[in-house]
Protein backbone atom coordinates (compact mmCIF):
# COMPACT_ATOMS: atom_id res chain seq x y z
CA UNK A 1 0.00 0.00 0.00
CA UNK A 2 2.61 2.22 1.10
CA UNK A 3 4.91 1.98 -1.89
CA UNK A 4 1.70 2.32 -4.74
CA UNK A 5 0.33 5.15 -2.98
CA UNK A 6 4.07 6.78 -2.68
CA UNK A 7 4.26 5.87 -6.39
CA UNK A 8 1.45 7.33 -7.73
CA UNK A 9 2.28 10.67 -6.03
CA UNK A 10 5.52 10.82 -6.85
CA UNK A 11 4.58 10.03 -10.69
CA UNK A 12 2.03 12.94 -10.45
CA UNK A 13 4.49 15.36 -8.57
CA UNK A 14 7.07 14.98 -11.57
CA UNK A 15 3.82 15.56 -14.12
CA UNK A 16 4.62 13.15 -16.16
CA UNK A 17 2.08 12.15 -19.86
CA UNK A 18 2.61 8.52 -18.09
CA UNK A 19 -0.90 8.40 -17.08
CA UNK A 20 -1.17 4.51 -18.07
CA UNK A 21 1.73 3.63 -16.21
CA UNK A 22 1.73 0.96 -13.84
CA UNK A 23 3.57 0.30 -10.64
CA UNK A 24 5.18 -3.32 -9.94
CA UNK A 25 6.17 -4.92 -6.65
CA UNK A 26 10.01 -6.31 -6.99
CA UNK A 27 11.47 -7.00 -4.11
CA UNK A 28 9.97 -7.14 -0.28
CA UNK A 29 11.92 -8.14 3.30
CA UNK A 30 8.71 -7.84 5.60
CA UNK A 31 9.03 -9.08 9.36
CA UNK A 32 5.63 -9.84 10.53
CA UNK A 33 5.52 -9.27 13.88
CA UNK A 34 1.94 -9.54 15.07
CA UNK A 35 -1.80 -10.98 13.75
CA UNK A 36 -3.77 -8.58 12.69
CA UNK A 37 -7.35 -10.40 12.48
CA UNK A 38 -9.83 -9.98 9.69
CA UNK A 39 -11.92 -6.36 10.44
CA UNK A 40 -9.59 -5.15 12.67
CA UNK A 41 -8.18 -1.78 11.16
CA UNK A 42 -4.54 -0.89 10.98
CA UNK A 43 -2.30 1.86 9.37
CA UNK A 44 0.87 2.11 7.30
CA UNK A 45 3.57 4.42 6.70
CA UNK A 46 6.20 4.24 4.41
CA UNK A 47 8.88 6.48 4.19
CA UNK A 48 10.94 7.06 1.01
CA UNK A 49 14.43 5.42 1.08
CA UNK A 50 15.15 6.48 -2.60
CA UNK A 51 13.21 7.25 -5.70
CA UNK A 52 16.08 6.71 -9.26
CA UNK A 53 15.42 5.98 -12.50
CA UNK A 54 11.58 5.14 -11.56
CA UNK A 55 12.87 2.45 -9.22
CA UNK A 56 11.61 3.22 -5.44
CA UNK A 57 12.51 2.02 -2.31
CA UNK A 58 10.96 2.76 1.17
CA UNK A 59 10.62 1.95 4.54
CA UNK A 60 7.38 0.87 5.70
CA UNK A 61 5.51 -0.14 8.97
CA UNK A 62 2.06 -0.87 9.84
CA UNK A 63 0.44 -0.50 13.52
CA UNK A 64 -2.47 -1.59 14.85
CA UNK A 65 -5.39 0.47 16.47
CA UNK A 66 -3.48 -0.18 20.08
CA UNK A 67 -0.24 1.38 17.94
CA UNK A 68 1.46 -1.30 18.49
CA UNK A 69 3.61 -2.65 15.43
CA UNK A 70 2.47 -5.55 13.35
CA UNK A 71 5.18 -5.67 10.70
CA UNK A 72 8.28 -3.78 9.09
CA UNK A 73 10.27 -3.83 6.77
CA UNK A 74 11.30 -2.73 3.18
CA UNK A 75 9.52 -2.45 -0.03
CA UNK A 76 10.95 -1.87 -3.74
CA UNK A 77 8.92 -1.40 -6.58
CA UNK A 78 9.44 0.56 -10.17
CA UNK A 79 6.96 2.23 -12.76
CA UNK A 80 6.70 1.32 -15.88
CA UNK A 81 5.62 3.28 -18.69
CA UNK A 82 3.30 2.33 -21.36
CA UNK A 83 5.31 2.20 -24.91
CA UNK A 84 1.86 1.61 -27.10
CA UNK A 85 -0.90 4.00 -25.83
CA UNK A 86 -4.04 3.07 -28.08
């Protein structure tokens, strides 16, 4: 979540023509620290370790209601741009 959402912003900030690019996941090391059981609600932050060469890499966390931490870690992902627009 953290990384798309950092994505996307970042992809609008540098206002880009990219609008049908995509965003894909390559490389995660997530501890999981805690359950977090179905309807209970939690939040994540991610932090921005680097953003190159549309490759990003941030931090991210996610806490429960009780802020306590449920997992953290590091998440990579890149954008890729759309060569044939139809």
């Amino acid at each position: 979540i953290g990384v798309v959402c950092l994505g996307i912003y970042l992809l609008n900030k540098e206002k880009n023509d990219e609008h049908n690019a995509k965003i894909a996941l390559t490389s995660t090391n997530v501890d999981f620290l805690k359950p977090v059981l179905p309807g209970e609600k939690v939040m994540v932050v991610a932090e921005k370790q680097y953003f190159r060469f549309n490759k990003l890499k941030c931090r991210v966390e996610m806490s429960n209601a009780m802020d306590q931490v449920v997992a953290r870690g590091t998440i990579s992902g890149m954008i890729i741009k759309n060569i044939h627009q139809k």
